[in-house]
Protein backbone atom coordinates (compact mmCIF):
# COMPACT_ATOMS: atom_id res chain seq x y z
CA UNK A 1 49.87 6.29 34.61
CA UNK A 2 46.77 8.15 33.20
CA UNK A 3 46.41 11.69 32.82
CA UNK A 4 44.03 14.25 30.95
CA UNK A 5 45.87 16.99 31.82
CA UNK A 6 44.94 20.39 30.19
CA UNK A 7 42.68 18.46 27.81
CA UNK A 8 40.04 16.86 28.71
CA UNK A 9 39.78 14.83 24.90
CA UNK A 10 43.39 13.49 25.36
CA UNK A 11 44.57 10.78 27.69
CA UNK A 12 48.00 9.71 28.26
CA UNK A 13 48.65 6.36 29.50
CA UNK A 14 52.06 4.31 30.13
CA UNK A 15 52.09 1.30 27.22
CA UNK A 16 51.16 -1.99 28.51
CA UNK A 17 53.08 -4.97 27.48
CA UNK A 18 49.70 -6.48 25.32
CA UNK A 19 49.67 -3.54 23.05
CA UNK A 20 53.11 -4.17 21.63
CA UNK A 21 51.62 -4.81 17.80
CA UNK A 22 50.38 -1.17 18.30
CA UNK A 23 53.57 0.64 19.49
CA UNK A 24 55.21 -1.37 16.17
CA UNK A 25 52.38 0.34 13.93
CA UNK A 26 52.98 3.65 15.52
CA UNK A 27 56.89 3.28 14.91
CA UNK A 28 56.53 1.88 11.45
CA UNK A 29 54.32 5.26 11.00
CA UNK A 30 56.63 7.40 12.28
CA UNK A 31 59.37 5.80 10.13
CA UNK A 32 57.58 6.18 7.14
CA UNK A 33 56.51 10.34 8.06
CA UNK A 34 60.93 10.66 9.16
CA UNK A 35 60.84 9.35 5.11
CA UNK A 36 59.17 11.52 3.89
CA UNK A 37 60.29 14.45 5.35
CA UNK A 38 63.78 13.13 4.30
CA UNK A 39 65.12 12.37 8.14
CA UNK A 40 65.15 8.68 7.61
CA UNK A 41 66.30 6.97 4.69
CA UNK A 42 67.18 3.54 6.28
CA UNK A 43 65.61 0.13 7.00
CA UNK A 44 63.51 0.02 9.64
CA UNK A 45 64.57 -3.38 11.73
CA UNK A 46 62.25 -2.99 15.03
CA UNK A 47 59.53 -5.89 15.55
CA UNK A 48 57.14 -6.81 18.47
CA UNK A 49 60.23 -9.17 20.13
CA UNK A 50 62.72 -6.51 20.06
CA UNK A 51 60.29 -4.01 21.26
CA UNK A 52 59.25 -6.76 24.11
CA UNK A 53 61.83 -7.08 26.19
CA UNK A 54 63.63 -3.38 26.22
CA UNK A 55 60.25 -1.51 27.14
CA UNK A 56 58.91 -4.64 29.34
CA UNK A 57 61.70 -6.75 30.57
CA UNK A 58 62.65 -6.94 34.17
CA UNK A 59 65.19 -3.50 34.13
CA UNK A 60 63.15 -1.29 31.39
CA UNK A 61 65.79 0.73 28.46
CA UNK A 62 62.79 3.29 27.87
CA UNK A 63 59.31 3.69 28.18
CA UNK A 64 56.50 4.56 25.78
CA UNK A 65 53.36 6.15 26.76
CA UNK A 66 50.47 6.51 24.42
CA UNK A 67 48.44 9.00 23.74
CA UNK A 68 44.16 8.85 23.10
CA UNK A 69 41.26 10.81 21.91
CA UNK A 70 37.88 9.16 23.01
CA UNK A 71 39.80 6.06 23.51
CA UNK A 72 41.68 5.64 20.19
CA UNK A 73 45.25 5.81 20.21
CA UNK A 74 46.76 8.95 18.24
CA UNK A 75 50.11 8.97 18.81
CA UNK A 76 53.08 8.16 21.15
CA UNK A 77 56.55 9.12 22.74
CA UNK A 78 59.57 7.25 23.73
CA UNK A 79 61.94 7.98 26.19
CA UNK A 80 64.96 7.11 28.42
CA UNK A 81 66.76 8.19 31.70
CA UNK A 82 69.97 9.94 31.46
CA UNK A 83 72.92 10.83 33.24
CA UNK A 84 75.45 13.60 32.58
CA UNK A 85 78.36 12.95 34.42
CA UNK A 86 79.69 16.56 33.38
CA UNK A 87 76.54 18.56 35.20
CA UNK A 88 76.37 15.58 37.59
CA UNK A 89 72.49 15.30 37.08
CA UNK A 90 69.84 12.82 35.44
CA UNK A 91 67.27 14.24 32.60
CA UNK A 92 65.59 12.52 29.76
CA UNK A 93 65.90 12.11 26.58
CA UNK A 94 62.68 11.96 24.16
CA UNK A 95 64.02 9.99 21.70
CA UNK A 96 60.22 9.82 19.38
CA UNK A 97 57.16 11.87 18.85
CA UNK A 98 54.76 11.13 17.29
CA UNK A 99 50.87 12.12 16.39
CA UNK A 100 49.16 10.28 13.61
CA UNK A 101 48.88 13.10 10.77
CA UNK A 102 44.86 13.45 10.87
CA UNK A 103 44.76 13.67 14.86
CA UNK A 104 47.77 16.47 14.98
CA UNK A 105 46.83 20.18 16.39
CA UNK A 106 44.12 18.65 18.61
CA UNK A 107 46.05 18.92 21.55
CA UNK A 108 48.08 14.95 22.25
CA UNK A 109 51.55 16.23 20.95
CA UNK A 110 51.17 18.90 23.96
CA UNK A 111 50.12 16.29 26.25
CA UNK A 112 52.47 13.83 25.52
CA UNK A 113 55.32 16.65 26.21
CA UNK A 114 53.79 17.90 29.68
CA UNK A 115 53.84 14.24 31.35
């Protein structure tokens, strides 16, 4: 999946299974930004293997797309599928968000959220 959506600048692609060291360094960013807004005050334990095989293993527990400005990644969001069994219908559930601080108000937050 690629889209530019509203903004032409931004590009939102799926992850591929080669950029794994760079969906780490965007997690271990967003980690340290949860810290220092105070969200987050634990170890983070994640690491390229256990990133592997969730995102990229035969039945997928979420997906990560990536979002870019003239090619270079900015930022990224996770989610999942979901089922309620009390409304009796699927959604998703965003689970990270995340622009790098010097790229944020140029438009990839929005774009990640309108995929």
């Amino acid at each position: 999946m690629e889209a530019a959506l509203e903004n032409p600048q931004v590009t939102i692609r799926s992850a591929p299974p080669h950029e794994v060291a760079m969906m780490l360094s965007f997690i271990t960013r967003k980690a340290q930004c949860d810290r220092d807004m105070g969200s987050f005050t634990g170890t983070l334990q994640s690491s390229a293997e256990k990133i592997r095989h969730p995102l990229f293993g035969p039945h997928p527990f979420a997906y990560l797309l990536l979002a870019a400005r003239e090619r270079q990644p900015v930022g990224f969001a996770l989610y999942y599928c979901r089922y309620s069994s009390f409304v009796g219908q699927p959604s998703l559930w965003l689970d990270d968000l995340y622009v790098d601080a010097d790229k944020r108000s140029q438009g990839a937050g929005v774009a990640l959220m309108r995929v």
